[in-house]
C-alpha atoms as a PDB file:
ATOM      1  CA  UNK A   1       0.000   0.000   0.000  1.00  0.00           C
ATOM      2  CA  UNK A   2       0.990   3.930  -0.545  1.00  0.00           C
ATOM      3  CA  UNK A   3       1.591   6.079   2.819  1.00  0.00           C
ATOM      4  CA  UNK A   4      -1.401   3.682   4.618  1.00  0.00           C
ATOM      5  CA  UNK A   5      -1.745   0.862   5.965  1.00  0.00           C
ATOM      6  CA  UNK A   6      -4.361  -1.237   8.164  1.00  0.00           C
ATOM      7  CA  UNK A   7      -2.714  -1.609  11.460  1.00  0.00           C
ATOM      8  CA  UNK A   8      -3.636  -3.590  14.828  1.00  0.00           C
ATOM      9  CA  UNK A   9      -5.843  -6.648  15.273  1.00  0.00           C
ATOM     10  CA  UNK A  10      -7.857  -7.460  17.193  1.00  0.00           C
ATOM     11  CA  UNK A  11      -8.276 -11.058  18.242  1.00  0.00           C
ATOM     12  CA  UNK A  12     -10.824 -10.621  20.818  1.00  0.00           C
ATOM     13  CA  UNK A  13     -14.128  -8.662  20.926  1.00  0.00           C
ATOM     14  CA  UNK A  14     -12.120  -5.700  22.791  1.00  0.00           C
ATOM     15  CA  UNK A  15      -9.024  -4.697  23.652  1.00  0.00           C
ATOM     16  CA  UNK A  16      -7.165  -1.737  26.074  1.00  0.00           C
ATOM     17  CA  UNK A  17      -4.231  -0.908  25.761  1.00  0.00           C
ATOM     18  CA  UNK A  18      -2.215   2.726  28.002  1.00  0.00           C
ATOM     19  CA  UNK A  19       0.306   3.881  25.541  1.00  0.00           C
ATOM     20  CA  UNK A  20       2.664   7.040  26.779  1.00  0.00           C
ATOM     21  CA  UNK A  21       5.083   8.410  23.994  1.00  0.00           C
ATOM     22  CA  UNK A  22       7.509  10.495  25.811  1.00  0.00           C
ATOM     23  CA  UNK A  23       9.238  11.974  22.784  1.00  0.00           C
ATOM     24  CA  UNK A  24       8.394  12.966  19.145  1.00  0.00           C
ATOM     25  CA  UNK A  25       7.043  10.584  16.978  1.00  0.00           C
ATOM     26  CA  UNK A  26       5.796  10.582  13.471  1.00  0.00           C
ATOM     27  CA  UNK A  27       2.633   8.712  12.870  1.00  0.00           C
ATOM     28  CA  UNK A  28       1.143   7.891   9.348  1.00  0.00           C
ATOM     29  CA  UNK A  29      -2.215   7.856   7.921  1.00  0.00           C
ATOM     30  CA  UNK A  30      -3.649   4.190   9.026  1.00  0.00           C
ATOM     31  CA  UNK A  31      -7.062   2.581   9.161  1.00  0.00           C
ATOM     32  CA  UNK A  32      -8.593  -0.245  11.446  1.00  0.00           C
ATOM     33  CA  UNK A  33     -11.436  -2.804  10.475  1.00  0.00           C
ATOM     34  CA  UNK A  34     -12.691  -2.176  14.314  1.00  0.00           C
ATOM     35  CA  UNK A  35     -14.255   0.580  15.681  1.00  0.00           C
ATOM     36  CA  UNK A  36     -11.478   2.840  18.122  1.00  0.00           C
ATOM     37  CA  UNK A  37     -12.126   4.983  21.408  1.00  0.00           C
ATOM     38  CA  UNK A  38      -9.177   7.095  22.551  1.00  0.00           C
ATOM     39  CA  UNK A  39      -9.702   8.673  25.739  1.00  0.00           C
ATOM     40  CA  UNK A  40      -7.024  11.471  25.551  1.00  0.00           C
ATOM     41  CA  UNK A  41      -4.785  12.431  28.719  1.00  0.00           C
ATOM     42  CA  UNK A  42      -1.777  15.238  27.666  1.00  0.00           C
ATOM     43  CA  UNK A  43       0.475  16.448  25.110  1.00  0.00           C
ATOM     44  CA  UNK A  44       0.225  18.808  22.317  1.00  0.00           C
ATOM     45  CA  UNK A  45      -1.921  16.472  19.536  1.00  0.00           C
ATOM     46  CA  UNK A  46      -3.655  17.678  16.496  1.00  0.00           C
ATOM     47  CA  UNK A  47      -5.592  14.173  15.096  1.00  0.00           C
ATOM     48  CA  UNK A  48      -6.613  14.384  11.861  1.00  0.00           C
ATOM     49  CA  UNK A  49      -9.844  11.811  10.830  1.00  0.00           C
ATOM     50  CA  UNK A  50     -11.021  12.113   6.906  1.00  0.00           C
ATOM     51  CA  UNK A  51     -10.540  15.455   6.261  1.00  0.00           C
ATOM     52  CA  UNK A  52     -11.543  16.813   9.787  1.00  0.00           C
ATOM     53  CA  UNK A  53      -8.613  18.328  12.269  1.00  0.00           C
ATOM     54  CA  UNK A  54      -9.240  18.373  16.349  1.00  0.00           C
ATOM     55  CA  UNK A  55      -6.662  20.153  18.801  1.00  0.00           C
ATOM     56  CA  UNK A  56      -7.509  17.664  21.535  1.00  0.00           C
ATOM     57  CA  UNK A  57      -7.682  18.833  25.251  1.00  0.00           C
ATOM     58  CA  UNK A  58      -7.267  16.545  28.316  1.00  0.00           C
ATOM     59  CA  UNK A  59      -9.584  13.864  28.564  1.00  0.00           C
ATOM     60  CA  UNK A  60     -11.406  14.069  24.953  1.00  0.00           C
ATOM     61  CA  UNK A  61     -13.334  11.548  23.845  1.00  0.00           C
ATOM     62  CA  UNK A  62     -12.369  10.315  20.030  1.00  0.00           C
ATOM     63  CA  UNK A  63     -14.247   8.211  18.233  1.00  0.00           C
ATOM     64  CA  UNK A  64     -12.872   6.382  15.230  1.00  0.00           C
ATOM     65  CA  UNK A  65     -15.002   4.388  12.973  1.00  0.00           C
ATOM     66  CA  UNK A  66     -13.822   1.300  11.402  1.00  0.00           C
ATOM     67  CA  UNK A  67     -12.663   2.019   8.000  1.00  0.00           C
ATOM     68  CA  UNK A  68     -11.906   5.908   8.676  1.00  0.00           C
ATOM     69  CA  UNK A  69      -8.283   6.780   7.650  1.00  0.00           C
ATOM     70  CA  UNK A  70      -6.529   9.168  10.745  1.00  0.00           C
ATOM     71  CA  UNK A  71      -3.473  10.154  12.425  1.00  0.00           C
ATOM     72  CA  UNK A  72      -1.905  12.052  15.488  1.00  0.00           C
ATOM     73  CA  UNK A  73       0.023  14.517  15.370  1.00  0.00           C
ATOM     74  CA  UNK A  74       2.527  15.319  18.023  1.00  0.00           C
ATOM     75  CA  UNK A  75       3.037  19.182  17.762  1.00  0.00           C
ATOM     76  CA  UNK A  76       5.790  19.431  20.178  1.00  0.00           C
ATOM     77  CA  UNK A  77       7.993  17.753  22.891  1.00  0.00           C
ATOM     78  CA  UNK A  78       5.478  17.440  25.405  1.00  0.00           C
ATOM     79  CA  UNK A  79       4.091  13.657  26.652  1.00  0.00           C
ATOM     80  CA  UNK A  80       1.436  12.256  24.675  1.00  0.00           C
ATOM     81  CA  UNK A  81      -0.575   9.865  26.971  1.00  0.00           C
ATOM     82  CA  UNK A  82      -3.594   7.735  25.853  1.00  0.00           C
ATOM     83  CA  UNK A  83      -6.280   4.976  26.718  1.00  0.00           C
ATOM     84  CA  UNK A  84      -7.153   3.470  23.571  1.00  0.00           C
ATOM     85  CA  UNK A  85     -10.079   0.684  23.400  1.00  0.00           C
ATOM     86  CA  UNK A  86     -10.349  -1.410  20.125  1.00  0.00           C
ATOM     87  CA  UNK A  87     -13.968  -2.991  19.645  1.00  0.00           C
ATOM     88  CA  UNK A  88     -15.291  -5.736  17.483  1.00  0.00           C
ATOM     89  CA  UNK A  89     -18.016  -3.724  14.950  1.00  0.00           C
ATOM     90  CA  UNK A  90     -19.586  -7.112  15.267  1.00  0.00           C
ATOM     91  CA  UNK A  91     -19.559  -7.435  18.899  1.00  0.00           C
ATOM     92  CA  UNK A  92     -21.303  -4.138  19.327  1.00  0.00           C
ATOM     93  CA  UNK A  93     -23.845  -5.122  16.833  1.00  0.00           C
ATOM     94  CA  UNK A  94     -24.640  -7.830  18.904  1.00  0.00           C
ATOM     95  CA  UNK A  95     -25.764  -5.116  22.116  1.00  0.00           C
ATOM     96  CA  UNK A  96     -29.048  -3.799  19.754  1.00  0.00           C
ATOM     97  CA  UNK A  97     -31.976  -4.277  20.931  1.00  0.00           C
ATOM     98  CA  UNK A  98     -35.835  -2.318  21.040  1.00  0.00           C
ATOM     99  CA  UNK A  99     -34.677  -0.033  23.787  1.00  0.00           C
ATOM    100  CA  UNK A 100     -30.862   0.476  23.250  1.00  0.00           C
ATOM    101  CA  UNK A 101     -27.658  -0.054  20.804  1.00  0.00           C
ATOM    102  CA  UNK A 102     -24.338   0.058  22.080  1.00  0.00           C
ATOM    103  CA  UNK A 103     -23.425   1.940  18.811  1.00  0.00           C
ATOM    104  CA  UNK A 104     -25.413   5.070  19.338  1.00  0.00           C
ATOM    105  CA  UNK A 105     -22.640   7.175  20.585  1.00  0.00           C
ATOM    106  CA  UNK A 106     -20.602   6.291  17.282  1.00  0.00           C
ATOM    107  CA  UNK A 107     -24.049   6.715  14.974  1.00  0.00           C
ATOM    108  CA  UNK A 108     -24.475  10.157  16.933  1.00  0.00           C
ATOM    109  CA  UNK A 109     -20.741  11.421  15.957  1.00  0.00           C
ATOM    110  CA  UNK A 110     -21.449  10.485  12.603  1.00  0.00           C
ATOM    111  CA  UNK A 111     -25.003  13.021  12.529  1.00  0.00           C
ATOM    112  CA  UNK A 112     -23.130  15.687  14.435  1.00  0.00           C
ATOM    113  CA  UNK A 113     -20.001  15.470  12.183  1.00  0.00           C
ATOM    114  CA  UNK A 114     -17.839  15.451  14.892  1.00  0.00           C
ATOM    115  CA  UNK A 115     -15.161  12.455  15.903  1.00  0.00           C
ATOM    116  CA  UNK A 116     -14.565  13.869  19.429  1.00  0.00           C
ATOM    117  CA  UNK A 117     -16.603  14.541  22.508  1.00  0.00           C
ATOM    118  CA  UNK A 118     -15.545  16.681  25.407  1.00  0.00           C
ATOM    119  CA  UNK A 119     -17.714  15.957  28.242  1.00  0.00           C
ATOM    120  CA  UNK A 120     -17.747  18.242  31.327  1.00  0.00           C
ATOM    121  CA  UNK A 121     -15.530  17.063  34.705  1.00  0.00           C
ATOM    122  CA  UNK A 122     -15.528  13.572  33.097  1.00  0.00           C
ATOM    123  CA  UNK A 123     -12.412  12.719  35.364  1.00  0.00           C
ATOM    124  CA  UNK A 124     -14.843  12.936  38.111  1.00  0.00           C
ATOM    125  CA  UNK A 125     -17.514  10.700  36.291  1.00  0.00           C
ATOM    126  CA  UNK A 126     -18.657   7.582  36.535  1.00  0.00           C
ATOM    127  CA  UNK A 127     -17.772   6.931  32.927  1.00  0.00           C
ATOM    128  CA  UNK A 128     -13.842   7.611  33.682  1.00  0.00           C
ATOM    129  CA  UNK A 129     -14.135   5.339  37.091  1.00  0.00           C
ATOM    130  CA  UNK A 130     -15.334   2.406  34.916  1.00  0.00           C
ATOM    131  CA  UNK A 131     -12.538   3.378  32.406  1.00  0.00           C
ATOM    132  CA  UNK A 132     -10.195   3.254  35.061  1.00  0.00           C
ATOM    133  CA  UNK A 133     -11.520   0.357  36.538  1.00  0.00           C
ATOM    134  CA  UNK A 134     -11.543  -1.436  32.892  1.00  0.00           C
ATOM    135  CA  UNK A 135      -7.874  -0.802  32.804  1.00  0.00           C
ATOM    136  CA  UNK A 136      -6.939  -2.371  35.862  1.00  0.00           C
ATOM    137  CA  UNK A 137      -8.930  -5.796  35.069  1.00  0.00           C
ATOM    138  CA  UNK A 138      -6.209  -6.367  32.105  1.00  0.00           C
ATOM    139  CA  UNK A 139      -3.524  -6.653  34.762  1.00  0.00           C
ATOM    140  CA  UNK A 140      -5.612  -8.455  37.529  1.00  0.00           C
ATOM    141  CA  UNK A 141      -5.796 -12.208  37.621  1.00  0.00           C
ATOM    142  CA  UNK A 142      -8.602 -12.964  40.271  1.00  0.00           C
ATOM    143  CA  UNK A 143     -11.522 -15.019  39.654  1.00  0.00           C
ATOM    144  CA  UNK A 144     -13.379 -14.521  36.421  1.00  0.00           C
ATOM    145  CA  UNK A 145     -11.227 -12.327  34.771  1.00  0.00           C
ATOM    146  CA  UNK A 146     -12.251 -12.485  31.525  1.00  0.00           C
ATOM    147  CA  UNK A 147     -16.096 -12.376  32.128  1.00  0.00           C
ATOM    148  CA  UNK A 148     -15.086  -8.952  35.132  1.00  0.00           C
ATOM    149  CA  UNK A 149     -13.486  -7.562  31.964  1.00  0.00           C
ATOM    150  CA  UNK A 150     -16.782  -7.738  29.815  1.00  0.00           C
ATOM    151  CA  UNK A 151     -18.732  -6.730  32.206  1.00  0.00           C
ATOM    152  CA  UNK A 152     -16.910  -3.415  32.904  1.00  0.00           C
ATOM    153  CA  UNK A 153     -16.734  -2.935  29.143  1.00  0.00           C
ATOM    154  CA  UNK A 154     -20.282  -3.134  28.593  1.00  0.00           C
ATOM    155  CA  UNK A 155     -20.983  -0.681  31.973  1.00  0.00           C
ATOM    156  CA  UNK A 156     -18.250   1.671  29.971  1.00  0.00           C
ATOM    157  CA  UNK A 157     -19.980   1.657  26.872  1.00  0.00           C
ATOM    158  CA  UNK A 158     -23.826   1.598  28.357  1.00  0.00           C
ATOM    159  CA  UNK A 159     -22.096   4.647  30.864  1.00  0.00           C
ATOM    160  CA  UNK A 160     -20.806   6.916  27.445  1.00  0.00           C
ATOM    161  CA  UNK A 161     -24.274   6.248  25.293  1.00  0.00           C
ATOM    162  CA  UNK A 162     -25.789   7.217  28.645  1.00  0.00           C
ATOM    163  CA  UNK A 163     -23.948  10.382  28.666  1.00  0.00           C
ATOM    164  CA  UNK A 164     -24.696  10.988  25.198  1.00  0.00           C
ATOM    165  CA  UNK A 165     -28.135  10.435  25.276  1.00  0.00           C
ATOM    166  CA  UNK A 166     -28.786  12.860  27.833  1.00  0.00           C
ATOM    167  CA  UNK A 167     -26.476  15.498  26.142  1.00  0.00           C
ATOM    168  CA  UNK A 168     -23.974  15.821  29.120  1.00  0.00           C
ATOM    169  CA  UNK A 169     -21.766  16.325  25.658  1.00  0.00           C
ATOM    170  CA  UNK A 170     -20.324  18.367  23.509  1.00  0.00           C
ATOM    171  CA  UNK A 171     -19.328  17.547  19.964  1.00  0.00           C
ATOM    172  CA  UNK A 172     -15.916  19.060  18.985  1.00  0.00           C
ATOM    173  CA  UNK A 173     -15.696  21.182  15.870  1.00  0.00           C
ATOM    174  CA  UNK A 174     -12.990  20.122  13.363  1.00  0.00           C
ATOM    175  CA  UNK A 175     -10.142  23.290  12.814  1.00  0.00           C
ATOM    176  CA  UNK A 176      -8.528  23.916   9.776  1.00  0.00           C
ATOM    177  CA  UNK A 177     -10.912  21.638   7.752  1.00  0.00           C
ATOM    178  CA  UNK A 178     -10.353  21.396   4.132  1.00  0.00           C
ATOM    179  CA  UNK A 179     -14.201  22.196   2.993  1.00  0.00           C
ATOM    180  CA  UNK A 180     -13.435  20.326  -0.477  1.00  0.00           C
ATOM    181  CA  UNK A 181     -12.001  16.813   0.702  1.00  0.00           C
ATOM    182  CA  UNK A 182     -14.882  16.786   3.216  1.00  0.00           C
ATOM    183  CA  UNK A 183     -17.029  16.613   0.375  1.00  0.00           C
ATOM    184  CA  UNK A 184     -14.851  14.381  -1.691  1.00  0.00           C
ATOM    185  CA  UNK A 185     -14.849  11.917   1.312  1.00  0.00           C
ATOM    186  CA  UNK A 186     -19.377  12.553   1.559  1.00  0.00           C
ATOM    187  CA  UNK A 187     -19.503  11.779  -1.921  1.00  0.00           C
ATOM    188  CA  UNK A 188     -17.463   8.422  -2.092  1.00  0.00           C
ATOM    189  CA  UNK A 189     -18.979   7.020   0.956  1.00  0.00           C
ATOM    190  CA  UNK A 190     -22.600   8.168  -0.292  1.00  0.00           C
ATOM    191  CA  UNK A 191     -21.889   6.633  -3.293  1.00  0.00           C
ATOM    192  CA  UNK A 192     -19.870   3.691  -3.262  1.00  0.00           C
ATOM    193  CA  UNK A 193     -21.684   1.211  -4.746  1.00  0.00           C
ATOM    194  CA  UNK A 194     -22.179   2.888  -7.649  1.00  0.00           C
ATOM    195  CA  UNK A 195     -19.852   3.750 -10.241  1.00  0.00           C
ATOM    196  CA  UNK A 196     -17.066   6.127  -9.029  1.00  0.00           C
ATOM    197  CA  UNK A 197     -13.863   6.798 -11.273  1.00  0.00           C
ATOM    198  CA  UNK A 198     -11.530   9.745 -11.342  1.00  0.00           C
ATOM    199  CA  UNK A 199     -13.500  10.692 -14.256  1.00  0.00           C
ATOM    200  CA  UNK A 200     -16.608  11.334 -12.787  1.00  0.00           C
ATOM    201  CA  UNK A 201     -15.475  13.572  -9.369  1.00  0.00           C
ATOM    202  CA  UNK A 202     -13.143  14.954 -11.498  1.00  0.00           C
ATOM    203  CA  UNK A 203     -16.164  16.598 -13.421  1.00  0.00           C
ATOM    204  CA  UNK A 204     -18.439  16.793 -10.378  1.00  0.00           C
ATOM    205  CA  UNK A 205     -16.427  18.782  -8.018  1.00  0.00           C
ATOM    206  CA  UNK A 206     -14.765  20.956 -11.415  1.00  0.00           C
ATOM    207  CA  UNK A 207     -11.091  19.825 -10.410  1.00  0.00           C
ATOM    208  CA  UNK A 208      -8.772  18.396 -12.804  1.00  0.00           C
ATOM    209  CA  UNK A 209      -7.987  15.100 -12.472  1.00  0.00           C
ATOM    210  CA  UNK A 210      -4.267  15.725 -11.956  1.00  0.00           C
ATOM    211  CA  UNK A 211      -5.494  18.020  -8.931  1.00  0.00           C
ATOM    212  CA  UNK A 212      -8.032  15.981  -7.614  1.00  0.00           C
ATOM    213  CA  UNK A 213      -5.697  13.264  -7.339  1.00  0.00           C
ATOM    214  CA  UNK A 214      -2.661  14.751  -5.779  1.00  0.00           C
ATOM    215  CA  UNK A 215      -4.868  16.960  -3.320  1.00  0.00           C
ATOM    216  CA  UNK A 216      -6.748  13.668  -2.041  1.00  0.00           C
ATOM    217  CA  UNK A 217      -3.511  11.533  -1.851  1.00  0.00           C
ATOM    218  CA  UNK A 218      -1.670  14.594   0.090  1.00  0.00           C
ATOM    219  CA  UNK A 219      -4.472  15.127   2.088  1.00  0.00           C
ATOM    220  CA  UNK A 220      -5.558  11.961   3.061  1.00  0.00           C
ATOM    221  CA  UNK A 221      -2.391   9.522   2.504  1.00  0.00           C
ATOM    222  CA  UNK A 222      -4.671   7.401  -0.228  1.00  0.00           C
ATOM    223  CA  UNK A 223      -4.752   7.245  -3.693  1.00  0.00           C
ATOM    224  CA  UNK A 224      -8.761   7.472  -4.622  1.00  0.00           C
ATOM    225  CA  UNK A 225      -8.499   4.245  -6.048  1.00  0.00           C
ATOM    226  CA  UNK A 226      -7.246   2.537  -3.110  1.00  0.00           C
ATOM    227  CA  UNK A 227     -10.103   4.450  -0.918  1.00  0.00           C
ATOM    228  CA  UNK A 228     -12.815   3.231  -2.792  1.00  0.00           C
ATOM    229  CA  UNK A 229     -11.806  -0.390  -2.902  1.00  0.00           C
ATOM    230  CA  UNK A 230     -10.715  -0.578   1.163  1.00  0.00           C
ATOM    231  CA  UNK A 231     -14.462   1.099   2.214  1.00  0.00           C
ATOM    232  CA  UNK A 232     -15.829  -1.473  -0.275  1.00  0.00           C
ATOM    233  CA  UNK A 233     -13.628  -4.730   1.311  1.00  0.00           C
ATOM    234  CA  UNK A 234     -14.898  -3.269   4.513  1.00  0.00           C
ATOM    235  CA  UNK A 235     -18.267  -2.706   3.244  1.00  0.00           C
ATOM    236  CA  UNK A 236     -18.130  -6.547   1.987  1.00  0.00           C
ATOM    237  CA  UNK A 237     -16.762  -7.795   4.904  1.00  0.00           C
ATOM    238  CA  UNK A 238     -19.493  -6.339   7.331  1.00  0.00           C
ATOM    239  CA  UNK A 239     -22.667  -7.837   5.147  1.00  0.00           C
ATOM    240  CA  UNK A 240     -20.935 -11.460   5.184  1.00  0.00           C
ATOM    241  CA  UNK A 241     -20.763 -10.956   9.318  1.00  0.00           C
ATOM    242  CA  UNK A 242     -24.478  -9.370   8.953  1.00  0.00           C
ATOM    243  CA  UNK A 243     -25.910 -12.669   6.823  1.00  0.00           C
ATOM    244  CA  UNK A 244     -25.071 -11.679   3.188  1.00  0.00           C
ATOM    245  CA  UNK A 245     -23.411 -14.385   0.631  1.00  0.00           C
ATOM    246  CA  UNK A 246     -20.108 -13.320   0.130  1.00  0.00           C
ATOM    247  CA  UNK A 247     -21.337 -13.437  -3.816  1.00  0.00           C
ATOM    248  CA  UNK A 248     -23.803 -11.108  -2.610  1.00  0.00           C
ATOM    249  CA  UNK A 249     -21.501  -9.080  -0.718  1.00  0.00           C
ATOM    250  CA  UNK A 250     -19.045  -8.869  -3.603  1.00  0.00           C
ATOM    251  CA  UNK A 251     -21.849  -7.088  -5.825  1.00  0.00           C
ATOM    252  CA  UNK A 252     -24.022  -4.922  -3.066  1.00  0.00           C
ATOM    253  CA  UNK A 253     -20.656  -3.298  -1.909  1.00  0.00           C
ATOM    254  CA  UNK A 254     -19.773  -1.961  -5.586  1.00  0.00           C
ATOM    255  CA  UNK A 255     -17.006  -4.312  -7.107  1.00  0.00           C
ATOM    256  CA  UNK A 256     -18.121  -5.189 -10.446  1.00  0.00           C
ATOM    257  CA  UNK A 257     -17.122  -9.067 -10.178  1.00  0.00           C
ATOM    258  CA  UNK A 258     -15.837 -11.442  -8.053  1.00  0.00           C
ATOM    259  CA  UNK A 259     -12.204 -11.713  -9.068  1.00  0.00           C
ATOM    260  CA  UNK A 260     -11.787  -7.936  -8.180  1.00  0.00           C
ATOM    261  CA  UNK A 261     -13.588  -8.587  -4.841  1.00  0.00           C
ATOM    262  CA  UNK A 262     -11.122 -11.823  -4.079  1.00  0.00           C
ATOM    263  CA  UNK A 263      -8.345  -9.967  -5.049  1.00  0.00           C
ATOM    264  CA  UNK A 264      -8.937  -6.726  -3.220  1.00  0.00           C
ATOM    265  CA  UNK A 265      -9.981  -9.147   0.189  1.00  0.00           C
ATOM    266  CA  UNK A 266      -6.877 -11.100  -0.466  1.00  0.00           C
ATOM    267  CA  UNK A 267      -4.519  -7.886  -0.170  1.00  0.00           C
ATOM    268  CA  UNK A 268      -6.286  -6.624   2.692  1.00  0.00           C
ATOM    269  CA  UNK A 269      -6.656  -9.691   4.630  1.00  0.00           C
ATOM    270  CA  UNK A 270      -3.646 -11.595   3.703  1.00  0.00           C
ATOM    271  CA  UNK A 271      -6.428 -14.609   2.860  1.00  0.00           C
ATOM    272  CA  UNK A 272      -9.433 -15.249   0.032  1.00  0.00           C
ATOM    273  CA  UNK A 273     -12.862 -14.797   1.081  1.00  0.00           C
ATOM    274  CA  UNK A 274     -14.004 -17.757   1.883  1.00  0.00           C
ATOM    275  CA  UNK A 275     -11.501 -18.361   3.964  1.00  0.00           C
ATOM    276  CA  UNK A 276     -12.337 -15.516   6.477  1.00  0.00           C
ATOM    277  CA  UNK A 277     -16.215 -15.294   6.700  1.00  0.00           C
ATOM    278  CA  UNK A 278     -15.997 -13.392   9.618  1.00  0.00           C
ATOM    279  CA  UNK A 279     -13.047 -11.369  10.469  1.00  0.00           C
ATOM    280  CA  UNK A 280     -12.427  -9.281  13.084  1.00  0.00           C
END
């Protein structure tokens, strides 16, 4: 792949990890087939997610849905300290019921436009205890373990779609947001199972092709090609988990025939389809 790449795995329906970066680093634009929750704790960090730019404060929420390319930034010396939770799309799917769905919070960013939430005092919350608490169960090895761990991770989640739900949040504007590649980005994801080609948002947004093509691969760390067919493997991958045939998945996510699917799965995946019905 070009300046991307689809990193971490997640073997399990979650996973926590504390990561502290005490000097400089350069990150590059990356994706996950899993959804991501950051809580933030210090540094100096612009994070860039599709288009959209955040200067993050202490203990922002950021919410990163699978497929979305992003990156930190470290702007300066300072220590960059994070809680970062990966989550099975598919496990959360399985929390949806008449009267609540453990995605809300995520399916809320998404209407508000907005990847991070900065809730009030949320140190002092019960949200942050369970966090904390969360943490500790990864390093504790008294009775249960593994179901403790669940437990706390649905109270986390049920605790932040509380919070949501009742607006005790606020829904960080982007900075610095390039106006154009947000609607590049709307477009392809509105659209992608249809026909998309260079051609064709080339002539809809009145850019050149040469322009269009090295703004979105400068801005964004993907060629448009390689956008398009990653959101539609990802796109694939979710309606096998959610029932589909993958021969049905291959042509409701927008690939035009099942060689192109195979081989786009095969170079994301590192396996053919039918190998890896479900993959998370």
């Amino acid at each position: 792949m070009n300046n991307y790449e689809k990193i971490g795995y997640l073997n399990n329906d979650f996973q926590m990890f504390h990561i502290i970066d005490n000097k400089q680093k350069e990150f590059t634009f990356h994706y996950h087939d899993f959804n991501k929750i950051i809580i933030f704790l210090s540094g100096n960090i612009n994070y860039s997610i599709e288009g959209k730019n955040y200067l993050l404060k202490p203990y922002d929420i950021v919410l990163v849905n699978a497929g979305e390319i992003h990156k930190p930034s470290i702007l300066d010396n300072s220590t960059y300290e994070r809680i970062i939770i990966y989550v099975s799309t598919q496990f959360l799917n399985t929390y949806k019921g008449t009267d609540y769905d453990l995605n809300y919070c995520f399916e809320r960013a998404k209407k508000e436009h907005s990847n991070v939430l900065r809730i009030p005092s949320i140190d002092k919350s019960k949200l942050y205890q369970v966090c904390l608490e969360l943490e500790h169960s990864f390093t504790d090895h008294a009775f249960a373990k593994e179901l403790y761990q669940k437990i706390l991770f649905l109270e986390f989640m049920i605790q932040l779609n509380r919070t949501a739900i009742l607006n005790h949040i606020n829904y960080l504007d982007s900075v610095n947001e390039r106006e154009k590649l947000l609607q590049i980005i709307e477009y392809i994801n509105e659209h992608l199972v249809e026909e998309i080609t260079i051609d064709i948002l080339s002539a809809y947004f009145y850019l050149s092709r040469y322009y269009l093509m090295h703004f979105f691969k400068e801005e964004t760390g993907y060629t448009i090609g390689n956008y398009i067919t990653e959101k539609r493997v990802l796109l694939a991958k979710n309606l096998v988990q959610n029932g589909s045939s993958l021969t049905e998945a291959c042509y409701q996510s927008g690939f035009k025939n099942y060689s192109a699917f195979s081989r786009a799965f095969k170079k994301t995946y590192n396996t053919v389809p039918k190998k890896a019905l479900i993959i998370d």
